[in-house]
Protein backbone atom coordinates (compact mmCIF):
# COMPACT_ATOMS: atom_id res chain seq x y z
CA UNK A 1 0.00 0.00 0.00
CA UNK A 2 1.79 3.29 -1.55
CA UNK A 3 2.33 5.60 2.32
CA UNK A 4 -0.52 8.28 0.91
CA UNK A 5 -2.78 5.13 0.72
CA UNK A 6 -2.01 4.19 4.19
CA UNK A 7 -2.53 7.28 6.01
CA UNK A 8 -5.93 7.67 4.59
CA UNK A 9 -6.28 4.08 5.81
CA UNK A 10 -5.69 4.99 9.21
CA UNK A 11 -6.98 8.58 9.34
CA UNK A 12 -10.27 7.05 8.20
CA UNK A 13 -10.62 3.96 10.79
CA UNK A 14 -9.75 6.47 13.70
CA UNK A 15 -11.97 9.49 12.31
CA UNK A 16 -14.81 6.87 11.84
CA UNK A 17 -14.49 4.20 14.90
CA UNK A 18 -12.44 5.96 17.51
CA UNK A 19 -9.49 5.51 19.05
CA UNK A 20 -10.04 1.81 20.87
CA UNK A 21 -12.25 0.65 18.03
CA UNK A 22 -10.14 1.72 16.02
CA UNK A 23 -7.42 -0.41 16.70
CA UNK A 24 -9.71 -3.07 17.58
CA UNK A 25 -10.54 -3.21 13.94
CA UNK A 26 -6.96 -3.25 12.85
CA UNK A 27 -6.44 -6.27 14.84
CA UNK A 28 -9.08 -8.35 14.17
CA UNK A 29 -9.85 -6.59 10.84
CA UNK A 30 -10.03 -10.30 8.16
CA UNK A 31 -11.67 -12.15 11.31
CA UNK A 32 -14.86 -9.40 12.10
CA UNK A 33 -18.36 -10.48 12.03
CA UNK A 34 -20.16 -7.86 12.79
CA UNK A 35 -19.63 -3.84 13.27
CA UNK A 36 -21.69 -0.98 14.49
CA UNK A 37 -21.09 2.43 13.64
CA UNK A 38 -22.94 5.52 15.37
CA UNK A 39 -24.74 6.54 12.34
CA UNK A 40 -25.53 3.23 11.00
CA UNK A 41 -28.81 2.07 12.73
CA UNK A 42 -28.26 -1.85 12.44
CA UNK A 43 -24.87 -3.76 12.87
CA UNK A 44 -22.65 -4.35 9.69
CA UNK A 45 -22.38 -8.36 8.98
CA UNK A 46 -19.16 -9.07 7.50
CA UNK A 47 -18.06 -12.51 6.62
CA UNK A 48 -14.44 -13.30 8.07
CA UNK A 49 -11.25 -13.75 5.57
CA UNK A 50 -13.17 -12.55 2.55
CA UNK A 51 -13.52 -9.29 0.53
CA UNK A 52 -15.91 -8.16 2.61
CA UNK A 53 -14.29 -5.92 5.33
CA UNK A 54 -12.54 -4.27 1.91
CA UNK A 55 -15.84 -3.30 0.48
CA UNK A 56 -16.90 -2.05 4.03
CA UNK A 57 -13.60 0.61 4.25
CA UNK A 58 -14.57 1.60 0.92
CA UNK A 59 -17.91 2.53 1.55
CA UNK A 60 -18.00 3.70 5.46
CA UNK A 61 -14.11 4.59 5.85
CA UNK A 62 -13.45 6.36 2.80
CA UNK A 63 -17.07 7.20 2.12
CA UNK A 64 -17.11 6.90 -1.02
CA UNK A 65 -20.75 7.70 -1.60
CA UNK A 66 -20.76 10.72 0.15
CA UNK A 67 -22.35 12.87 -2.56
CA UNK A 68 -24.71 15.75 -2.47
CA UNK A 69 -27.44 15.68 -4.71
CA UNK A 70 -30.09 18.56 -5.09
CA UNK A 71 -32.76 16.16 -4.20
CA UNK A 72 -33.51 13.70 -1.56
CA UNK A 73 -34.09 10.32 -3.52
CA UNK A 74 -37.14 8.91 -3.23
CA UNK A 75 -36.32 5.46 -5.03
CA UNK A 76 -32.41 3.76 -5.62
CA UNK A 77 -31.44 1.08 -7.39
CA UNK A 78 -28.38 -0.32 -5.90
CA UNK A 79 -26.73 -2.24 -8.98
CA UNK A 80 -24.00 -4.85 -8.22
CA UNK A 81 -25.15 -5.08 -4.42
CA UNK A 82 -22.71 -6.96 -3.36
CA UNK A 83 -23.33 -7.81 0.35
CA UNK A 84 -25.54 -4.74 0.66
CA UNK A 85 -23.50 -2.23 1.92
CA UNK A 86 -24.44 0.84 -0.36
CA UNK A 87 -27.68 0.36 0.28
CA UNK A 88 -27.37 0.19 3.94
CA UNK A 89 -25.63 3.62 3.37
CA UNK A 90 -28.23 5.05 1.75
CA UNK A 91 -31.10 3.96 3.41
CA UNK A 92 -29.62 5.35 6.33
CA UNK A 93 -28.55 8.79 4.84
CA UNK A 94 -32.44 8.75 2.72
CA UNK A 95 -34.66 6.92 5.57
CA UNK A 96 -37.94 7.19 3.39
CA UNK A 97 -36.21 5.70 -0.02
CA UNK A 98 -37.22 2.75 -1.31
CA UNK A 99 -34.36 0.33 -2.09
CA UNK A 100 -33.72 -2.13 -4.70
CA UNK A 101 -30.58 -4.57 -4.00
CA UNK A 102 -29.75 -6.07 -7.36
CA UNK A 103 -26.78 -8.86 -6.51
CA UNK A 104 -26.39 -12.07 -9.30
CA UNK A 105 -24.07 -13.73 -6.97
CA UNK A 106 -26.01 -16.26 -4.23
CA UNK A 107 -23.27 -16.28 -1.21
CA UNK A 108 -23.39 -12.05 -1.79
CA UNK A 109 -27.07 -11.98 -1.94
CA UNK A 110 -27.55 -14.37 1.04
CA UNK A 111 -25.56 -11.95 2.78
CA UNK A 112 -27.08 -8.87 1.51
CA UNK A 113 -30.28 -10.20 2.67
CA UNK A 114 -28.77 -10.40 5.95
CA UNK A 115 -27.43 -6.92 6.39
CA UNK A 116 -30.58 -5.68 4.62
CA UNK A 117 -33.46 -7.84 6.99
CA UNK A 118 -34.08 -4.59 9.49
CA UNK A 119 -34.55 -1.85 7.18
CA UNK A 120 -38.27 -1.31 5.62
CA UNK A 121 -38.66 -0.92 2.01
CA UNK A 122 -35.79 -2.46 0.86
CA UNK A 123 -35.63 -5.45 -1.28
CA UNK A 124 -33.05 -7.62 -2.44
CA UNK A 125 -33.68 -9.18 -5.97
CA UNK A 126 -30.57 -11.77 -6.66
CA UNK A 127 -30.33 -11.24 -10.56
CA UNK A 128 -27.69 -9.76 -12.64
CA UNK A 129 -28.19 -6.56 -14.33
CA UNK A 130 -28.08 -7.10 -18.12
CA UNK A 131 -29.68 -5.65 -21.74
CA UNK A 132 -31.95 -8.33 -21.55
CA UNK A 133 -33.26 -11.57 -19.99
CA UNK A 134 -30.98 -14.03 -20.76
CA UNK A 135 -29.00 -16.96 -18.68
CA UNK A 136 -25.03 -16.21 -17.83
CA UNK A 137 -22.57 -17.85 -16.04
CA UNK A 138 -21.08 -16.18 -12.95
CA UNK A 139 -17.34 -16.44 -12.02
CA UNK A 140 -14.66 -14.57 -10.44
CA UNK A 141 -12.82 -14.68 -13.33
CA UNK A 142 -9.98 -11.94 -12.80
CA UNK A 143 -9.55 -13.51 -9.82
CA UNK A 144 -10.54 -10.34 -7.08
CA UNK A 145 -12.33 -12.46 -5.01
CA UNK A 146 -16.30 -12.28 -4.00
CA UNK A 147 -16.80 -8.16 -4.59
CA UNK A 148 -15.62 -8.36 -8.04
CA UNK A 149 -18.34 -11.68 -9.46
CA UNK A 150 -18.58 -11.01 -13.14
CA UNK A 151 -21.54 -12.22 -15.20
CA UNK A 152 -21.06 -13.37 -18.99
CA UNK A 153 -23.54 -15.05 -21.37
CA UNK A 154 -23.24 -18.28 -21.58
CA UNK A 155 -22.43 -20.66 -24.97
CA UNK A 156 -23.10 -24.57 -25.86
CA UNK A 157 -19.81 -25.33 -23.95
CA UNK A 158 -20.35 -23.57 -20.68
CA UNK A 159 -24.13 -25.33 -20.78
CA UNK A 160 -21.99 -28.63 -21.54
CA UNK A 161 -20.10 -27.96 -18.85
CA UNK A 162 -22.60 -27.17 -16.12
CA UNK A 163 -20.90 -23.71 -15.04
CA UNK A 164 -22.74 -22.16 -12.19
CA UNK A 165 -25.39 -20.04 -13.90
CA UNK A 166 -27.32 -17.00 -12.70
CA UNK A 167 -30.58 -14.68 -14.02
CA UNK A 168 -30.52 -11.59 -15.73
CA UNK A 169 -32.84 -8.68 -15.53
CA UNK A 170 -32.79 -5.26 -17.30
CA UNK A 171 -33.39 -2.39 -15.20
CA UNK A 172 -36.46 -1.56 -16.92
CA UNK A 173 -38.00 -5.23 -15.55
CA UNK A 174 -36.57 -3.73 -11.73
CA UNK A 175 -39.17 -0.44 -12.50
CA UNK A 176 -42.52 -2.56 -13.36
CA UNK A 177 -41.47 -5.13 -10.43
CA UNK A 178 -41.40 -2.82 -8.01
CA UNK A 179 -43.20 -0.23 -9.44
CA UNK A 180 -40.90 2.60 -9.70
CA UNK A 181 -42.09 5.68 -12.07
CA UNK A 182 -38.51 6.84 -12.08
CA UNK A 183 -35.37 6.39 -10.80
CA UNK A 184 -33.56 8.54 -8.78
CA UNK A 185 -30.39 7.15 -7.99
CA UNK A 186 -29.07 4.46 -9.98
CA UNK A 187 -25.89 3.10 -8.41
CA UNK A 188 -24.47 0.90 -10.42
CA UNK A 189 -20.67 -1.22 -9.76
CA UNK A 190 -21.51 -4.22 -11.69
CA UNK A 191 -17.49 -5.57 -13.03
CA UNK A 192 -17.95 -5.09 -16.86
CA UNK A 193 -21.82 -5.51 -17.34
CA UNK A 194 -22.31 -2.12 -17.31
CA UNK A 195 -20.68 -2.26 -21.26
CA UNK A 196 -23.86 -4.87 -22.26
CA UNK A 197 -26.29 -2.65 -19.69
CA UNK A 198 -25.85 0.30 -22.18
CA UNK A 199 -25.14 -0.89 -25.26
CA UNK A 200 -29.20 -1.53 -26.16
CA UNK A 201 -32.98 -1.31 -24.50
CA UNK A 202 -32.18 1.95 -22.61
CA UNK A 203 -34.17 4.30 -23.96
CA UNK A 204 -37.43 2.92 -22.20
CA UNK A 205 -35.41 3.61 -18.53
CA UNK A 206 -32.16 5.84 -18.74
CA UNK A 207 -34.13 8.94 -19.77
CA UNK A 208 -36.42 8.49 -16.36
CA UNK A 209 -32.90 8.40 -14.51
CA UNK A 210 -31.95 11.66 -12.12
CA UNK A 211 -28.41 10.63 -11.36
CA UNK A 212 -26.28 8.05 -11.80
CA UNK A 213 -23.34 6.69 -10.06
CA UNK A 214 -20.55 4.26 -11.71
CA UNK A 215 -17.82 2.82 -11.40
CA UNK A 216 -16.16 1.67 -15.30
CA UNK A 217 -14.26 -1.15 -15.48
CA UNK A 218 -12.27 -0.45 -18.81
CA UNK A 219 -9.01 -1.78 -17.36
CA UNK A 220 -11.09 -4.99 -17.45
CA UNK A 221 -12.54 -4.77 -20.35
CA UNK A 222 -12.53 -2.07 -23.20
CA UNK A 223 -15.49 -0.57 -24.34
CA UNK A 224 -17.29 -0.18 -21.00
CA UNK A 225 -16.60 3.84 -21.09
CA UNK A 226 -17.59 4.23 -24.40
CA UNK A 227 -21.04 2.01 -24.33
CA UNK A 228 -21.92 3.76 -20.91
CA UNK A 229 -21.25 7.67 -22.65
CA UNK A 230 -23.00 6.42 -25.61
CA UNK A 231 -26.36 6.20 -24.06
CA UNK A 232 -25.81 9.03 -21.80
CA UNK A 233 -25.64 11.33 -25.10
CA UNK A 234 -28.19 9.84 -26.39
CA UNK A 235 -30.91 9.80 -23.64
CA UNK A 236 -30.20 12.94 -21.89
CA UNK A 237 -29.55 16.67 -23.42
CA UNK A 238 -27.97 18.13 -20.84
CA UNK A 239 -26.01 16.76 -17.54
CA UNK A 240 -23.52 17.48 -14.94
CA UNK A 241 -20.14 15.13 -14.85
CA UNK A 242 -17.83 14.73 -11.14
CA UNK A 243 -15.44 12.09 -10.99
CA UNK A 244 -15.25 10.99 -7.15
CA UNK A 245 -12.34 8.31 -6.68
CA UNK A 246 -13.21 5.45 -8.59
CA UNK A 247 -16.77 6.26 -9.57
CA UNK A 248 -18.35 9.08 -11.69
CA UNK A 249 -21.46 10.48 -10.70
CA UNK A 250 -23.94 11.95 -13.74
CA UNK A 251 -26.36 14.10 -13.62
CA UNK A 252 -29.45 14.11 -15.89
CA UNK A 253 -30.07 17.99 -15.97
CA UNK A 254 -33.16 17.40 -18.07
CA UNK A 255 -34.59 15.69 -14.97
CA UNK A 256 -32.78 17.89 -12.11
CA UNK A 257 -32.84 21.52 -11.54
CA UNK A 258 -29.22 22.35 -9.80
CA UNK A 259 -29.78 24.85 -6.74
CA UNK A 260 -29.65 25.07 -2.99
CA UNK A 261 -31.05 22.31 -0.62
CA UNK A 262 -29.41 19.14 -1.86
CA UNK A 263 -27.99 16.41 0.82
């Protein structure tokens, strides 16, 4: 870990636990279970020696969804899921939003469910996010462990083979499910899908979008940028760009009217 890396580490753990937790957590940081934080209204399930307590610095330590937003989102669709840690973040930061936890993996949703059970209007829907319904297989196949599953349709050999397989949905399917007339926050860290998520079959959802937040995986595989700006061009005329660490939040300014009172 480059020494600018690590003293954000540690600044962060001792901002955000305290002193004694704080080096609690350092200790017994790959073996935790659980963790309660002061804002957080439910303890933080974490499952010991995996990629989980990584996911959990990312998102409470380094915070990287704190974003203001000139509206207080009424409905989220938390994309990529995980074990449900953004949407435990914002549920808590937008109390009245209804969630949707979209996670393809089962071991991530099973856990998702679990960090998710105490909080109303939430649901977790264990699908991957895709252009269209389809089967894929589901593999950690650049070998980052259980936050970085990625989803790929499958051929005649994987079926041959009997690969672990998963369901896709397209976000317009999440809308009629669950009855959302528009989305407010689409958050959206899905390892490389996000290249087939906007490549067709937006139009009927991405215009209906307020703001988006993504993380692009072009290191992984090229193309994701340019599929994801694609649509963006296409479905909205005018919208705001930030890049915050590893994810870019958009915008739609057809949608949102910038001004005072955001959170």
């Amino acid at each position: 870990m480059p020494k600018m890396w690590r003293v954000k580490f540690y600044v962060s753990i001792f901002q955000t636990l305290g002193l004694v937790k704080g080096i609690l957590f350092l200790i017994r940081r790959k073996r935790i279970k659980s963790i309660s934080l002061p804002n957080i209204a439910q303890p933080i399930l974490l499952r010991p020696n995996t990629s989980d307590v990584d996911v959990f610095v990312q998102i409470f330590l380094y915070n990287e969804y704190e974003f203001k937003l000139d509206f207080v989102p009424q409905f989220i669709i938390d994309g990529g899921a995980n074990i449900g840690l953004a949407s435990t973040y914002f549920k808590n930061r937008y109390s009245n939003a209804k969630i949707i936890a979209v996670e393809p993996d089962a071991g991530n949703a099973a856990a998702c469910r679990a960090n998710l059970a105490e909080y109303d209007n939430v649901f977790v829907k264990e699908a991957g996010l895709w252009s269209k319904k389809t089967r894929t297989k589901i593999s950690d196949k650049f070998g980052e462990g259980s936050w970085a599953m990625v989803i790929e349709e499958l051929d005649d050999l994987d079926v041959e083979q009997n690969l672990i397989e998963a369901n896709t949905v397209t976000i317009a399917d999440i809308m009629e499910e669950y009855d959302l007339p528009h989305i407010d926050l689409l958050k959206l860290d899905i390892e490389t899908a996000e290249k087939e998520v906007f490549s067709k079959n937006y139009m009927t959802w991405l215009p209906k979008t307020k703001a988006i937040v993504i993380e692009l995986h072009d290191w992984l595989l090229i193309g994701c940028s340019k599929s994801f700006f694609t649509a963006i061009n296409e479905a909205f005329n005018s919208y705001s760009y930030e890049q915050l660490g590893e994810n870019i939040l958009i915008i739609n300014l057809d949608l949102v009217t910038p001004g005072p009172g955001g959170q």
